[in-house]
N, C-alpha and C. Protein backbone atom coordinates (compact mmCIF):
# COMPACT_ATOMS: atom_id res chain seq x y z
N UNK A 1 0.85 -1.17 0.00
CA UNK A 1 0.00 0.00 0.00
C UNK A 1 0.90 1.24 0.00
N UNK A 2 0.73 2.03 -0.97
CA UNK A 2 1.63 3.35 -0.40
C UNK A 2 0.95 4.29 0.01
N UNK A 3 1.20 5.23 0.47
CA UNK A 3 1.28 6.74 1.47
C UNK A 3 -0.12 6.93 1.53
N UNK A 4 -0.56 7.63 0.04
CA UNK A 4 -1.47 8.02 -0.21
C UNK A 4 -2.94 7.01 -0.31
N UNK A 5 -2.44 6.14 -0.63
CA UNK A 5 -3.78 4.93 -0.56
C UNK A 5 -3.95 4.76 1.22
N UNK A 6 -3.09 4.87 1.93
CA UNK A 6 -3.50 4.75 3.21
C UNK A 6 -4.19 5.64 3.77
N UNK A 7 -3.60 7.18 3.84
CA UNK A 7 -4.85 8.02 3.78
C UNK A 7 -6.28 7.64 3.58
N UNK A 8 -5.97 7.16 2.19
CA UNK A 8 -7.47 7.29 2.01
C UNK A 8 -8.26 6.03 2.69
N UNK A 9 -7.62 4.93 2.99
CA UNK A 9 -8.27 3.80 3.70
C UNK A 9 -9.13 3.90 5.08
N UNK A 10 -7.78 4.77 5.97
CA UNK A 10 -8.14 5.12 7.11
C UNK A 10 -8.76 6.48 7.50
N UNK A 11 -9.62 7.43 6.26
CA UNK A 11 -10.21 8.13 5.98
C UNK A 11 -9.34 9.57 6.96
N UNK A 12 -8.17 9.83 5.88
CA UNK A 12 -6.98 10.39 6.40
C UNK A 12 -7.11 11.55 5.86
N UNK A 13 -6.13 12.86 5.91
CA UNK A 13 -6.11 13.83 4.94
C UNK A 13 -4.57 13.76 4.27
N UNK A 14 -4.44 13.06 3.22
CA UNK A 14 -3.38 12.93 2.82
C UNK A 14 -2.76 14.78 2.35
N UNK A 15 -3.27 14.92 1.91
CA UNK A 15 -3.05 16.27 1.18
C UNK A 15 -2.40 17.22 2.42
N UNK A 16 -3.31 17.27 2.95
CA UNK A 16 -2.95 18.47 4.63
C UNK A 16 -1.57 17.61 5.52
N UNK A 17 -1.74 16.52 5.62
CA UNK A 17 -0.19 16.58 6.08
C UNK A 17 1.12 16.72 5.30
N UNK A 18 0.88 16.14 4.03
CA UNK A 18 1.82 16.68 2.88
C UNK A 18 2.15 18.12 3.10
N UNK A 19 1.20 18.88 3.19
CA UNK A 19 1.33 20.29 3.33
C UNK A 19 2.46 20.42 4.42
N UNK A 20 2.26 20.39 5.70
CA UNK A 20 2.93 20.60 6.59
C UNK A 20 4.42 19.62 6.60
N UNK A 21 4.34 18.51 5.98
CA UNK A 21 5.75 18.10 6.64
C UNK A 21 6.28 18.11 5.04
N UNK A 22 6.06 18.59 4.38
CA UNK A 22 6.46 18.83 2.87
C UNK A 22 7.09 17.64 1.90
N UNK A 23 7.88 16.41 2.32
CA UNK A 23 7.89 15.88 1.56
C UNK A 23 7.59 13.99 1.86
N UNK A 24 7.02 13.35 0.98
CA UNK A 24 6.36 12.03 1.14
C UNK A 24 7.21 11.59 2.02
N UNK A 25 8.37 11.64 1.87
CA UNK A 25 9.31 10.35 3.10
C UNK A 25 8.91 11.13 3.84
N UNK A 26 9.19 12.24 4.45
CA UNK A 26 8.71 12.64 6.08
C UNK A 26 7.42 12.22 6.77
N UNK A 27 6.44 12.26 6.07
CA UNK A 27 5.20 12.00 5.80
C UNK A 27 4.99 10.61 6.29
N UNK A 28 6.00 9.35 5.32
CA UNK A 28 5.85 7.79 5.76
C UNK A 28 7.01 7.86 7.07
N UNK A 29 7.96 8.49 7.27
CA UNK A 29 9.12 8.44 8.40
C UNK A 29 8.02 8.69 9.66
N UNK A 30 7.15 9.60 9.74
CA UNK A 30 6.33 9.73 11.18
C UNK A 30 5.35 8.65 11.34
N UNK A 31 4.92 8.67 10.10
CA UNK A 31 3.55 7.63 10.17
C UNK A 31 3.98 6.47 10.60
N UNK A 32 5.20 5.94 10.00
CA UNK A 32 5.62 4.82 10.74
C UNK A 32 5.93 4.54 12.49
N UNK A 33 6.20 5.63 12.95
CA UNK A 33 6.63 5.43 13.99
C UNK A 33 5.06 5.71 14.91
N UNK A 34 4.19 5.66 14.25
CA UNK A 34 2.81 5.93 15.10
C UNK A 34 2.30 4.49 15.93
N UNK A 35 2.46 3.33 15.55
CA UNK A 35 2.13 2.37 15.73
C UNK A 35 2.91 2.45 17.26
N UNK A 36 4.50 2.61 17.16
CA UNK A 36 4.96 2.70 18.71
C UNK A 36 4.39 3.87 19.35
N UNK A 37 3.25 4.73 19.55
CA UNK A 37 3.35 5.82 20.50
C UNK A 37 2.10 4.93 21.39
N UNK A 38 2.39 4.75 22.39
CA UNK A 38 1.83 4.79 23.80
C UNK A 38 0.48 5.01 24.27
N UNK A 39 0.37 5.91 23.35
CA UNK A 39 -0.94 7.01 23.88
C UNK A 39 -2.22 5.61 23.56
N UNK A 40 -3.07 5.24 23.24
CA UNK A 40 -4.14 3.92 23.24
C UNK A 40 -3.94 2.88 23.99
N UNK A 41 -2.73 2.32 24.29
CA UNK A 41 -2.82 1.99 25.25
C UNK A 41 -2.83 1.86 27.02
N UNK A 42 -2.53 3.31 26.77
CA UNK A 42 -2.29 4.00 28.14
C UNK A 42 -3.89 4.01 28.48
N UNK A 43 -4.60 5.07 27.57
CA UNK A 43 -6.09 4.84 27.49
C UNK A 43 -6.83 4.26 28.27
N UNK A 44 -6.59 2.89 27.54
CA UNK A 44 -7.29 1.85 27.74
C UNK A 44 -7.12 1.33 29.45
N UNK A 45 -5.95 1.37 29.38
CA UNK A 45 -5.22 0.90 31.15
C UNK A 45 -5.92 1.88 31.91
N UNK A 46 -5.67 2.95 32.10
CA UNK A 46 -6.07 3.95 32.86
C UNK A 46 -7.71 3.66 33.12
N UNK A 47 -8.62 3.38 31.80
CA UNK A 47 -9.64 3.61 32.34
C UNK A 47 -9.97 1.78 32.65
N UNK A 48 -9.22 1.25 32.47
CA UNK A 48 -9.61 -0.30 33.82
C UNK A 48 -9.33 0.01 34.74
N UNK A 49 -8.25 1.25 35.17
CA UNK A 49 -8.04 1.69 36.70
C UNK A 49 -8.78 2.91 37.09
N UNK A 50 -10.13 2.77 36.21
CA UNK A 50 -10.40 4.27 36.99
C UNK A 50 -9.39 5.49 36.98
N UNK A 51 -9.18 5.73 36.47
CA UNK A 51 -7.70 6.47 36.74
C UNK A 51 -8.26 8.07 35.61
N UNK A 52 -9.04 8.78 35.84
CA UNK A 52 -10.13 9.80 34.76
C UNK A 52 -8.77 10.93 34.33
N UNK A 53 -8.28 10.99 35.22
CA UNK A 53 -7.31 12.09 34.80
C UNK A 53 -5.75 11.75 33.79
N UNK A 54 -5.27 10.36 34.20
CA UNK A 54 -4.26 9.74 32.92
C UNK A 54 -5.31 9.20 31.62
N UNK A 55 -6.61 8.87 31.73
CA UNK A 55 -7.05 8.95 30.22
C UNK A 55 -7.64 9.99 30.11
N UNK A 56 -7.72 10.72 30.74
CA UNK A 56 -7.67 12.32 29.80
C UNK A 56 -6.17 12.46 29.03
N UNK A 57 -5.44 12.41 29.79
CA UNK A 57 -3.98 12.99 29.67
C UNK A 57 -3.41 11.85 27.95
N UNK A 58 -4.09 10.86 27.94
CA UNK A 58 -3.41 10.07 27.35
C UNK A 58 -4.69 9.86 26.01
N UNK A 59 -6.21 10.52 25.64
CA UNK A 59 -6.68 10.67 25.32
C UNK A 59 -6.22 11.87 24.55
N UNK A 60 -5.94 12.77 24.68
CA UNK A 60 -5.45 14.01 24.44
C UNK A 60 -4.65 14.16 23.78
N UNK A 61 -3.42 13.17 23.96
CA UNK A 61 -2.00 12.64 23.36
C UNK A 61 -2.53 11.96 21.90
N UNK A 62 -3.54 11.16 22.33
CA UNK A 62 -3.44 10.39 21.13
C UNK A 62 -4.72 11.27 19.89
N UNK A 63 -4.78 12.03 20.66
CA UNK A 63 -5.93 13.16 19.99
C UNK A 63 -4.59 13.80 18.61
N UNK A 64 -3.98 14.44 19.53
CA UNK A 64 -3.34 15.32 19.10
C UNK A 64 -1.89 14.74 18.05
N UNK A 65 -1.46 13.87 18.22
CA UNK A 65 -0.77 12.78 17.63
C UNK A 65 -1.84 12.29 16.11
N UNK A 66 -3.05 12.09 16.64
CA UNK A 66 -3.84 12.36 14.60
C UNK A 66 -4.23 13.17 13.95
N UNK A 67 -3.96 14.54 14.94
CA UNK A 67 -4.44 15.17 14.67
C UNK A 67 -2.84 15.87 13.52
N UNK A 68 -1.63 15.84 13.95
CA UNK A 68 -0.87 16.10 13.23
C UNK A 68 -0.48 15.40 12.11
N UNK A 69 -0.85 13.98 12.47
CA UNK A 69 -0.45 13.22 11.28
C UNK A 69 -1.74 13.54 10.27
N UNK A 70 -3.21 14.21 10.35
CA UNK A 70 -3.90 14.17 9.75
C UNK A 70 -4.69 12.81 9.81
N UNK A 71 -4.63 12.12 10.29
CA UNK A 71 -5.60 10.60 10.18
C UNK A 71 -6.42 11.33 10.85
N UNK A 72 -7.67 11.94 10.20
CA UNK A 72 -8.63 12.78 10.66
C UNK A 72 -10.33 11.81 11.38
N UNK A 73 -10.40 10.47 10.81
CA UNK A 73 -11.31 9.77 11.38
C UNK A 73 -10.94 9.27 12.99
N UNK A 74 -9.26 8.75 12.65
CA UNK A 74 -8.89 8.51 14.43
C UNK A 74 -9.09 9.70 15.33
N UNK A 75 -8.48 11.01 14.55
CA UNK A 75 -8.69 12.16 15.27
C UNK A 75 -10.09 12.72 15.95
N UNK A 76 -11.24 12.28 15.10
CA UNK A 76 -12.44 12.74 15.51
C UNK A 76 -12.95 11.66 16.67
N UNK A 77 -12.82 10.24 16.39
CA UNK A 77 -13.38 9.64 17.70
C UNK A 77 -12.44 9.64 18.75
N UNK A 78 -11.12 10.33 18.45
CA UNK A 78 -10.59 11.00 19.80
C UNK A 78 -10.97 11.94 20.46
N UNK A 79 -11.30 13.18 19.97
CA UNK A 79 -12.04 14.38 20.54
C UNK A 79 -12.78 13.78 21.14
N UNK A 80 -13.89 12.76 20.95
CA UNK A 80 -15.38 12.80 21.27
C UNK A 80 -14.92 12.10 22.79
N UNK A 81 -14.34 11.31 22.75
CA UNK A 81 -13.46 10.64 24.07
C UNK A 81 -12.84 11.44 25.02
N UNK A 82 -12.11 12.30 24.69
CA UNK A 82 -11.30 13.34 25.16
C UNK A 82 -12.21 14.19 25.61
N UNK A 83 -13.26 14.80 24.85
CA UNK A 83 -14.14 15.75 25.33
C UNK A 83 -15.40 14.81 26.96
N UNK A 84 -15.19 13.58 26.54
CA UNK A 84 -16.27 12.83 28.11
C UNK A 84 -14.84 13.56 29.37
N UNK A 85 -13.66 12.74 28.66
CA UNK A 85 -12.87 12.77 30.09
C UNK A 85 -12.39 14.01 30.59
N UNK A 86 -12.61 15.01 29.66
CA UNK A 86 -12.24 16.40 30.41
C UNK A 86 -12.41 16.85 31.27
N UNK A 87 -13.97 16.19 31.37
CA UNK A 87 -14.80 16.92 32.87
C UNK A 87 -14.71 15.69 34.01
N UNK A 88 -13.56 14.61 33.97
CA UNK A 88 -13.26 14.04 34.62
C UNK A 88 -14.00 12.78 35.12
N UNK A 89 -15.12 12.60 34.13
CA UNK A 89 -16.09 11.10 33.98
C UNK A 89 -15.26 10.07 33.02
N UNK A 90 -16.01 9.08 33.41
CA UNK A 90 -15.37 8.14 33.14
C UNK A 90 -16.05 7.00 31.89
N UNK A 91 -17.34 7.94 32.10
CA UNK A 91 -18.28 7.04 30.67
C UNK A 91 -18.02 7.32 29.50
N UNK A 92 -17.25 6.46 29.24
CA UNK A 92 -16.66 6.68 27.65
C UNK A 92 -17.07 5.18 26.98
N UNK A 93 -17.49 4.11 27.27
CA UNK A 93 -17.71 2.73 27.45
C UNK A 93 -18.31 2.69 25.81
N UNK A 94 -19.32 3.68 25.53
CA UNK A 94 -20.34 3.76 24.46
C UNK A 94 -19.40 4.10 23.22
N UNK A 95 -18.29 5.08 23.42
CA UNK A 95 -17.08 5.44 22.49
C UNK A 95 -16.08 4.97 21.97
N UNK A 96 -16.05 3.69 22.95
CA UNK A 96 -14.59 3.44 22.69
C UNK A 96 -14.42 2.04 21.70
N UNK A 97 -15.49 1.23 21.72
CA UNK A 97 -15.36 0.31 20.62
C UNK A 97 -15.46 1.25 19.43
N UNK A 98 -15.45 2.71 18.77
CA UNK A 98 -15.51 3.38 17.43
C UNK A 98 -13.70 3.57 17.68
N UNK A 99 -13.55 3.95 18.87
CA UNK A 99 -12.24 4.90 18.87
C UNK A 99 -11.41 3.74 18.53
N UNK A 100 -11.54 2.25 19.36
CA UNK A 100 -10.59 1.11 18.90
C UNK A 100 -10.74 0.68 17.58
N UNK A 101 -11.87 0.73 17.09
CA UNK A 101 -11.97 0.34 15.48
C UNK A 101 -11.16 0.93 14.72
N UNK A 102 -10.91 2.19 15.02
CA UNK A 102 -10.53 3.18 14.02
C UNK A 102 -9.16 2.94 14.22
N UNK A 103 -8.30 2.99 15.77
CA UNK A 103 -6.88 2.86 15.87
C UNK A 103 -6.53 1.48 15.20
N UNK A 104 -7.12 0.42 15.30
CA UNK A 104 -6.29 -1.07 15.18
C UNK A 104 -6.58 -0.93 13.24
N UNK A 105 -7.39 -0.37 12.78
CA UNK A 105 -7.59 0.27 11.47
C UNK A 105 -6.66 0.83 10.94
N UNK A 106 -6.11 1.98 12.00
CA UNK A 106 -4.95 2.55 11.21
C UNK A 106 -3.50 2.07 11.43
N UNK A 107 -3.30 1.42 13.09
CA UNK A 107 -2.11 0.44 12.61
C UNK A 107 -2.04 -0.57 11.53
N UNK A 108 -3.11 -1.57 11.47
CA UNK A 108 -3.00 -2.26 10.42
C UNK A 108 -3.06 -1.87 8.86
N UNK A 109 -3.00 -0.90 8.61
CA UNK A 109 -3.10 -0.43 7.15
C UNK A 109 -1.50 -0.12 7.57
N UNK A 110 -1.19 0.70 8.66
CA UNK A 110 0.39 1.44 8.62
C UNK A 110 1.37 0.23 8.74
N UNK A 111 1.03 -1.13 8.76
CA UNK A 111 1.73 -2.27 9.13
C UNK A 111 1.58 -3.12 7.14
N UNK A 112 0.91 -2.27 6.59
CA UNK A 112 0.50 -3.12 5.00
C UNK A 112 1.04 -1.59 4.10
N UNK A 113 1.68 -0.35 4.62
CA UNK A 113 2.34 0.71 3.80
C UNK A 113 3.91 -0.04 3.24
N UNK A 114 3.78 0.16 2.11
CA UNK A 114 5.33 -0.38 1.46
C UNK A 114 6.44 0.42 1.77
C-alpha cells in the first residue's frame, strides 16, 4: 500500500499533512513510527483503573498525535473521548469500541504501507 492509498483507507487527509511536513518520506518516516506511541494503550489501562485524569492525559495525546499526522477519522473519535474525560467522567464505554476500530484500522493499514 503506499502513502497516499493509506490516507485514504483510514479516511486520512493525505493532502494536509503533505502540506505541513512537505515531503512524502517525512510523511511515511512519522507515520511509521505511530504504531509505537503509547498514547491507546495508556487509554485503555487507565480507564480499567479508573484512573479519569491519565485517560484524559493520554486521550489528548493520542488526539493530538492524529491530529498532526492528519488521520482525521482517528482524530475525531478521539475528541469525542477526550471531550467525556475532560470533565473528569469516566463514561466513555459507548465510544470506545468506534475509537478502537478506528486505531487497530490505522495500525493495520500502517503495518500493509510499502
Amino acid at each position: 500500500m503506499r502513502i497516499d492509498e493509506l490516507y485514504r483507507a483510514i479516511g486520512g487527509d493525505y493532502n494536509d499533512v503533505l502540506s505541513r511536513f512537505m515531503t512524502e518520506e517525512r510523511v511515511v518516516r512519522f507515520v511509521r513510527k505511530f504504531p509505537a506511541d503509547g498514547s491507546f494503550t495508556l487509554l485503555q489501562q487507565s480507564l480499567k483503573e479508573g484512573n479519569a485524569e491519565e485517560a484524559f492525559r493520554a486521550a489528548h495525546t493520542l488526539k493530538g498525535v492524529a491530529q498532526n499526522l492528519s488521520f482525521t477519522e482517528l482524530y475525531e473519535r478521539a475528541v469525542t473521548v477526550t471531550e467525556i474525560l475532560r470533565g473528569g467522567s469516566l463514561n466513555v464505554a459507548a465510544e470506545m469500541p468506534a475509537l478502537e476500530k478506528s486505531y487497530l484500522h490505522t495500525v493495520k493499514s500502517i503495518e500493509a504501507l510499502e
